[in-house]
N, C-alpha and C. Protein backbone atom coordinates (compact mmCIF):
# COMPACT_ATOMS: atom_id res chain seq x y z
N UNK A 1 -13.18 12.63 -23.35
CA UNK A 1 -12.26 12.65 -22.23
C UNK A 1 -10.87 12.23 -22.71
N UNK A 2 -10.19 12.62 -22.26
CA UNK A 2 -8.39 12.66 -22.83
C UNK A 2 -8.01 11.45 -21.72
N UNK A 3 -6.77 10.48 -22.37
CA UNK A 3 -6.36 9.23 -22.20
C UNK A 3 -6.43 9.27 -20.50
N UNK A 4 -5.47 10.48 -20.08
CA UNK A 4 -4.89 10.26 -18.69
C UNK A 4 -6.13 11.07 -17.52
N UNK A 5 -7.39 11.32 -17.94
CA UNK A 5 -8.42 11.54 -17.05
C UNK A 5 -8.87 9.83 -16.87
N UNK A 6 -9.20 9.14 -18.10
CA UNK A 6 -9.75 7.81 -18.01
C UNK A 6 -8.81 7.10 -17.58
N UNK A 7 -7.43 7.52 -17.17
CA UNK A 7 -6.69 6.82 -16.35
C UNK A 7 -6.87 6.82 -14.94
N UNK A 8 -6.68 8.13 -14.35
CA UNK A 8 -6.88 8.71 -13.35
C UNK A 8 -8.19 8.29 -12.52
N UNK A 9 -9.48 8.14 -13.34
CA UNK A 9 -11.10 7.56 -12.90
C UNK A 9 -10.90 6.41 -12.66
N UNK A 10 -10.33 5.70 -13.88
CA UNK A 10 -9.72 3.94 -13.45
C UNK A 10 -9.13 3.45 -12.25
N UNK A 11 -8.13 4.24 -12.04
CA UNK A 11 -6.97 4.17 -10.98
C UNK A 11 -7.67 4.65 -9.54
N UNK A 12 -8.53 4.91 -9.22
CA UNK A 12 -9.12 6.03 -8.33
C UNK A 12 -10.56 5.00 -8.24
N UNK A 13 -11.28 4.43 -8.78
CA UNK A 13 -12.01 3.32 -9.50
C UNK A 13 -11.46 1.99 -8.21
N UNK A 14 -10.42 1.76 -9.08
CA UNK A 14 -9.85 0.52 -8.59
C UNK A 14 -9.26 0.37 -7.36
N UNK A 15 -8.65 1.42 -7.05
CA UNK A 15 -7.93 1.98 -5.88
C UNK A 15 -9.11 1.45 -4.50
N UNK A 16 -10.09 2.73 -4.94
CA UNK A 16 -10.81 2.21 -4.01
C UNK A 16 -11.64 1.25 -3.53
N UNK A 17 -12.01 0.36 -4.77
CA UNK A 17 -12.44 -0.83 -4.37
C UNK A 17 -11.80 -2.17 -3.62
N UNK A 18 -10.19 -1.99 -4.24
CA UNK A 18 -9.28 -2.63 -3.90
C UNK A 18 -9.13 -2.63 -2.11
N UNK A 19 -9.15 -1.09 -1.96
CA UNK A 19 -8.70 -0.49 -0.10
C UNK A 19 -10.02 -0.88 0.46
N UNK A 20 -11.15 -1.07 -0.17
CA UNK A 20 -12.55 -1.60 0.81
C UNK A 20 -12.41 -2.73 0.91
N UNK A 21 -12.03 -3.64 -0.05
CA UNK A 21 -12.33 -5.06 -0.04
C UNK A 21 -11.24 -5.32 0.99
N UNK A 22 -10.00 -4.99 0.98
CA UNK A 22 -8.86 -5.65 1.94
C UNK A 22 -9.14 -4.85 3.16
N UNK A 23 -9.79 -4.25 3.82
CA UNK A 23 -10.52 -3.28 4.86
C UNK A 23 -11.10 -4.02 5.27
N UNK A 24 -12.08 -4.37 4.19
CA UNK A 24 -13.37 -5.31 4.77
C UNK A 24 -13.14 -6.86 5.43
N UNK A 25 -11.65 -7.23 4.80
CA UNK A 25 -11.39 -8.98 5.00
C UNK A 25 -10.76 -8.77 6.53
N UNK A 26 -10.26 -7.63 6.44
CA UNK A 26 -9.47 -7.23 7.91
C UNK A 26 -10.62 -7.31 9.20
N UNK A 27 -11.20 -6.59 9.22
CA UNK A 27 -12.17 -6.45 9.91
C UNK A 27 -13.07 -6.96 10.01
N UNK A 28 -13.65 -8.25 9.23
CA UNK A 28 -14.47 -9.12 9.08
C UNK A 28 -13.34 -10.33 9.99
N UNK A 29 -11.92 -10.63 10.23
CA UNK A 29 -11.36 -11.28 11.04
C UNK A 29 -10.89 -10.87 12.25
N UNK A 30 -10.85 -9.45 12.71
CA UNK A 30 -10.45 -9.02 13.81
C UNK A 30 -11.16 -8.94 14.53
N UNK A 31 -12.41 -8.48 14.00
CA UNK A 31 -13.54 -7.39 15.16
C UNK A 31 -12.89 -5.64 14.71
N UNK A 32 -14.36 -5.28 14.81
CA UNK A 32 -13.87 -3.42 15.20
C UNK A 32 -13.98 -3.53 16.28
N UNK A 33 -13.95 -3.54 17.26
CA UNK A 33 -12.78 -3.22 18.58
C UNK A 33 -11.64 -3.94 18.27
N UNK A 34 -10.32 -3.72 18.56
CA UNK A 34 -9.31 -4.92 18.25
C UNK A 34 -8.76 -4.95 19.72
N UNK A 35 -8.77 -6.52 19.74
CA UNK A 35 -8.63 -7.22 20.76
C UNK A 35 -6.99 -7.57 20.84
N UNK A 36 -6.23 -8.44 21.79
CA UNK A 36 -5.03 -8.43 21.71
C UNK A 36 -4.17 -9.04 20.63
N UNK A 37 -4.96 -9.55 19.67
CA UNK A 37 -4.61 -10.57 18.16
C UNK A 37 -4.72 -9.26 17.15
N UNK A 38 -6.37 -8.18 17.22
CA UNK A 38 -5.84 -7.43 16.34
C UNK A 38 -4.65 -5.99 16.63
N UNK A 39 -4.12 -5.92 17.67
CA UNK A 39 -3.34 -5.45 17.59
C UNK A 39 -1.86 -5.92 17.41
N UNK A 40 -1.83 -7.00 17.66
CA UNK A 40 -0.67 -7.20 17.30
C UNK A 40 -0.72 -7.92 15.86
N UNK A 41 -1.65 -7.89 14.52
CA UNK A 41 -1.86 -7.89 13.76
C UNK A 41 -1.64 -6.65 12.83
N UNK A 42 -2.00 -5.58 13.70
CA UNK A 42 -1.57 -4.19 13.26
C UNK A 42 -0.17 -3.77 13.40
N UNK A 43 0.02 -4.69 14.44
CA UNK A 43 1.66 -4.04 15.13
C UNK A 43 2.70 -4.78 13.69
N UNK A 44 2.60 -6.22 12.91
CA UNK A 44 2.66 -6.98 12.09
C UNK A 44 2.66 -5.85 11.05
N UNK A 45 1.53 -5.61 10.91
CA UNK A 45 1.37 -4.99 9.32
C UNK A 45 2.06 -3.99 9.34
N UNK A 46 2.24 -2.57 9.81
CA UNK A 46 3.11 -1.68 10.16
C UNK A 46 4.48 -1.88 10.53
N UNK A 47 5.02 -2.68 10.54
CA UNK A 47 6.27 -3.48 10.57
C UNK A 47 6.76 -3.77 8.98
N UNK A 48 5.58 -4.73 8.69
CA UNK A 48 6.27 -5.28 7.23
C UNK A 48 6.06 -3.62 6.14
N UNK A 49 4.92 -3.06 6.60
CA UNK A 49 4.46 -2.19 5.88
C UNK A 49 5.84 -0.93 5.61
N UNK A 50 6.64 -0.73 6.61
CA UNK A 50 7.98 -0.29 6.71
C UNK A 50 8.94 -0.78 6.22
N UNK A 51 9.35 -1.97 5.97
CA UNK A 51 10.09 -2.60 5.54
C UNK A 51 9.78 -2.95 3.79
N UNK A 52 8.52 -3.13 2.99
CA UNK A 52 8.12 -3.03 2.12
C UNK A 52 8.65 -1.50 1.34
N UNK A 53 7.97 -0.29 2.27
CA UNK A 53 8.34 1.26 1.78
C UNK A 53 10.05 1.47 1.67
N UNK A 54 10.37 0.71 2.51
CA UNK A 54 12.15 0.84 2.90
C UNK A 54 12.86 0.74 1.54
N UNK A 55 12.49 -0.77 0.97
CA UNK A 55 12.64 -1.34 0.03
C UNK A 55 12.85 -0.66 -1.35
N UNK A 56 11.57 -0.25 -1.64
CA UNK A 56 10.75 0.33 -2.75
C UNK A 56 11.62 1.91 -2.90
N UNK A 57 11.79 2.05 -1.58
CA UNK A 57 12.48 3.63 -1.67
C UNK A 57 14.10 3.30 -2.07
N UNK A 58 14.58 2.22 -1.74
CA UNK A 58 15.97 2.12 -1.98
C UNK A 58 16.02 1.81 -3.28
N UNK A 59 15.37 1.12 -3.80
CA UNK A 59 15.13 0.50 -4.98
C UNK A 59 15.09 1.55 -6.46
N UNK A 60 14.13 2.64 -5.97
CA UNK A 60 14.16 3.61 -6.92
C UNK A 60 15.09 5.08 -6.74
N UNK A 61 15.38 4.85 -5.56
CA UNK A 61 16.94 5.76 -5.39
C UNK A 61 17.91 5.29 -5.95
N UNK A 62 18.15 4.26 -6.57
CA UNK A 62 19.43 3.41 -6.56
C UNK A 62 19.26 3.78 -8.37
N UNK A 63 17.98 3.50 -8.67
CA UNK A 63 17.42 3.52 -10.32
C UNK A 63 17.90 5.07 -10.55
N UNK A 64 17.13 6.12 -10.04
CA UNK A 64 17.36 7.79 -10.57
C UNK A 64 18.75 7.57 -10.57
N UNK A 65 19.39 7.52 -9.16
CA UNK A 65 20.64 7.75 -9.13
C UNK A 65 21.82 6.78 -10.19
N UNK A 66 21.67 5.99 -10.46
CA UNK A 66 22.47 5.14 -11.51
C UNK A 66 21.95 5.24 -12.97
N UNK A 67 20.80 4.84 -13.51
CA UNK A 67 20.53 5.44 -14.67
C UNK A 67 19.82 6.93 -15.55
N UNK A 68 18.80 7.07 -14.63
CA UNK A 68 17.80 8.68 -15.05
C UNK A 68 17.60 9.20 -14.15
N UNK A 69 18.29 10.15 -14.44
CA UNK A 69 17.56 11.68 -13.18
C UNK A 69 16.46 12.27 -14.02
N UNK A 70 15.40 12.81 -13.66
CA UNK A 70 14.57 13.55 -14.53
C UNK A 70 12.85 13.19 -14.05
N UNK A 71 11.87 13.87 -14.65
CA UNK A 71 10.93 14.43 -13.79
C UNK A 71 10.06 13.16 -14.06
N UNK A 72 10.71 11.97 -13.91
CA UNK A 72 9.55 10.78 -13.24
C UNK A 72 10.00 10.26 -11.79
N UNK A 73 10.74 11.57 -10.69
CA UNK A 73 10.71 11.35 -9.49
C UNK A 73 9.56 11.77 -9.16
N UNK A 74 8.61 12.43 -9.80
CA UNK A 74 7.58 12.54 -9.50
C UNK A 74 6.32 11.20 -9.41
N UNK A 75 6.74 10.37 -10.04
CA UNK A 75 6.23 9.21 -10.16
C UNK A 75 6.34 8.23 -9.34
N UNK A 76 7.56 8.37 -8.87
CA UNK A 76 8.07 7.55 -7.73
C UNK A 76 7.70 8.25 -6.42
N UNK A 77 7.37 9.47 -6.16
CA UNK A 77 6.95 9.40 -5.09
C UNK A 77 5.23 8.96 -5.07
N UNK A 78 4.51 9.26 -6.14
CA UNK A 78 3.21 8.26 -6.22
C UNK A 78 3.44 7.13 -5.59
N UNK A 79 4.26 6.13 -6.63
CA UNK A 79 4.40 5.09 -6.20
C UNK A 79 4.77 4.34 -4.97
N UNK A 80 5.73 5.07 -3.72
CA UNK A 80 6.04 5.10 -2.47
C UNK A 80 4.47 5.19 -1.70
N UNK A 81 3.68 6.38 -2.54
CA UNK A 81 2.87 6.78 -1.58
C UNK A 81 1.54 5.10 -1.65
N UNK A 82 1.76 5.19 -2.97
CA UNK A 82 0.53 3.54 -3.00
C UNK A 82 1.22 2.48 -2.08
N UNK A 83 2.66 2.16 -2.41
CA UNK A 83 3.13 1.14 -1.39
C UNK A 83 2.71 1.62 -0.05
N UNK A 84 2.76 2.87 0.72
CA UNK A 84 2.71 2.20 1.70
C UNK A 84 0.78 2.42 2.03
N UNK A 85 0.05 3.10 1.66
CA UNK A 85 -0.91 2.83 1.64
C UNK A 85 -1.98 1.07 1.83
N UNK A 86 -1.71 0.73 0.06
CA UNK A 86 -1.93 -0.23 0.09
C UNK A 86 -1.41 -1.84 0.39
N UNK A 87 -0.18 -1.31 0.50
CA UNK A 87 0.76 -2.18 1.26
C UNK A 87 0.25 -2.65 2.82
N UNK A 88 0.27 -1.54 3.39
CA UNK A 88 -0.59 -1.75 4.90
C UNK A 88 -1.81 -2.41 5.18
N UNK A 89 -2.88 -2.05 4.18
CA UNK A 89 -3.95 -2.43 4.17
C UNK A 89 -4.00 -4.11 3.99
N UNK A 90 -3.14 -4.72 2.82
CA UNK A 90 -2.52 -5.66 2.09
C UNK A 90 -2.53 -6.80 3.20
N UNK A 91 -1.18 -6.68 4.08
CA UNK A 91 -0.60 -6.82 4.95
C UNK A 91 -1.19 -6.87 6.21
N UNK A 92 -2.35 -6.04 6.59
CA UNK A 92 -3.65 -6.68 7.72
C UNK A 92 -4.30 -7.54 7.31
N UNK A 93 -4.87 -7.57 5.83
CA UNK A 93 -5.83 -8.46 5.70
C UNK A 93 -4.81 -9.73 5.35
N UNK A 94 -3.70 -9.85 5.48
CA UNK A 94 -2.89 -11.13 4.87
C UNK A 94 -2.76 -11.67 6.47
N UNK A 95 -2.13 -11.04 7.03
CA UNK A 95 -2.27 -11.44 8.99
C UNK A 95 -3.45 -11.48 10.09
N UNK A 96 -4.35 -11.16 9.33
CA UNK A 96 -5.49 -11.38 9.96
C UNK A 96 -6.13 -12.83 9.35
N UNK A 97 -6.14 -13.42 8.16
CA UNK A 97 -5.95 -14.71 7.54
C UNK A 97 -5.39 -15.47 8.44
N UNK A 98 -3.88 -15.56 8.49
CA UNK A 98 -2.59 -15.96 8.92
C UNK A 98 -3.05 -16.37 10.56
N UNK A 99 -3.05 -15.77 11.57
CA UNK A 99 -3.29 -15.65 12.68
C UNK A 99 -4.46 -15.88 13.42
């Protein structure tokens, strides 16, 4: 198998164990029904979860645009796409702790 498949299995591997376990801490403190704590726990996470992506996007606009233009905008939109993914997920199970 070539370097960037055993990357890809890794990443995809980890990914998803990572999004169950912080799934699982969420919902092991809310309840699946969410009651008026887990929604406004959600309302929380989707908040910061915006403000995190906001960030991250200015951050690497500011990078292409001031030092390299060239085809690792492709990378950066990966990377946008994990922030806000796992960012969200992150961010329930950190306010569901919290609250």
């Amino acid at each position: 198998m070539s370097e960037l498949t055993l990357a890809l299995l890794g990443v995809l591997v980890g990914g998803g164990l990572l999004g169950y376990f912080l799934a699982k801490i969420a919902m092991e403190n809310t309840g699946v029904p969410l009651d008026e704590r887990g929604l406004e726990i959600s309302k929380l996470a989707a908040m910061r979860t915006l403000e995190l992506v906001l960030f991250v996007t200015v951050v690497l606009l500011l990078y292409f645009w001031t030092i390299e233009w060239n085809e690792a905008c492709a990378n950066a939109v990966g990377l946008v796409f994990f922030t806000v993914f796992f960012g969200n997920l992150a961010f329930r199970a950190y306010y569901s702790r919290k609250m």
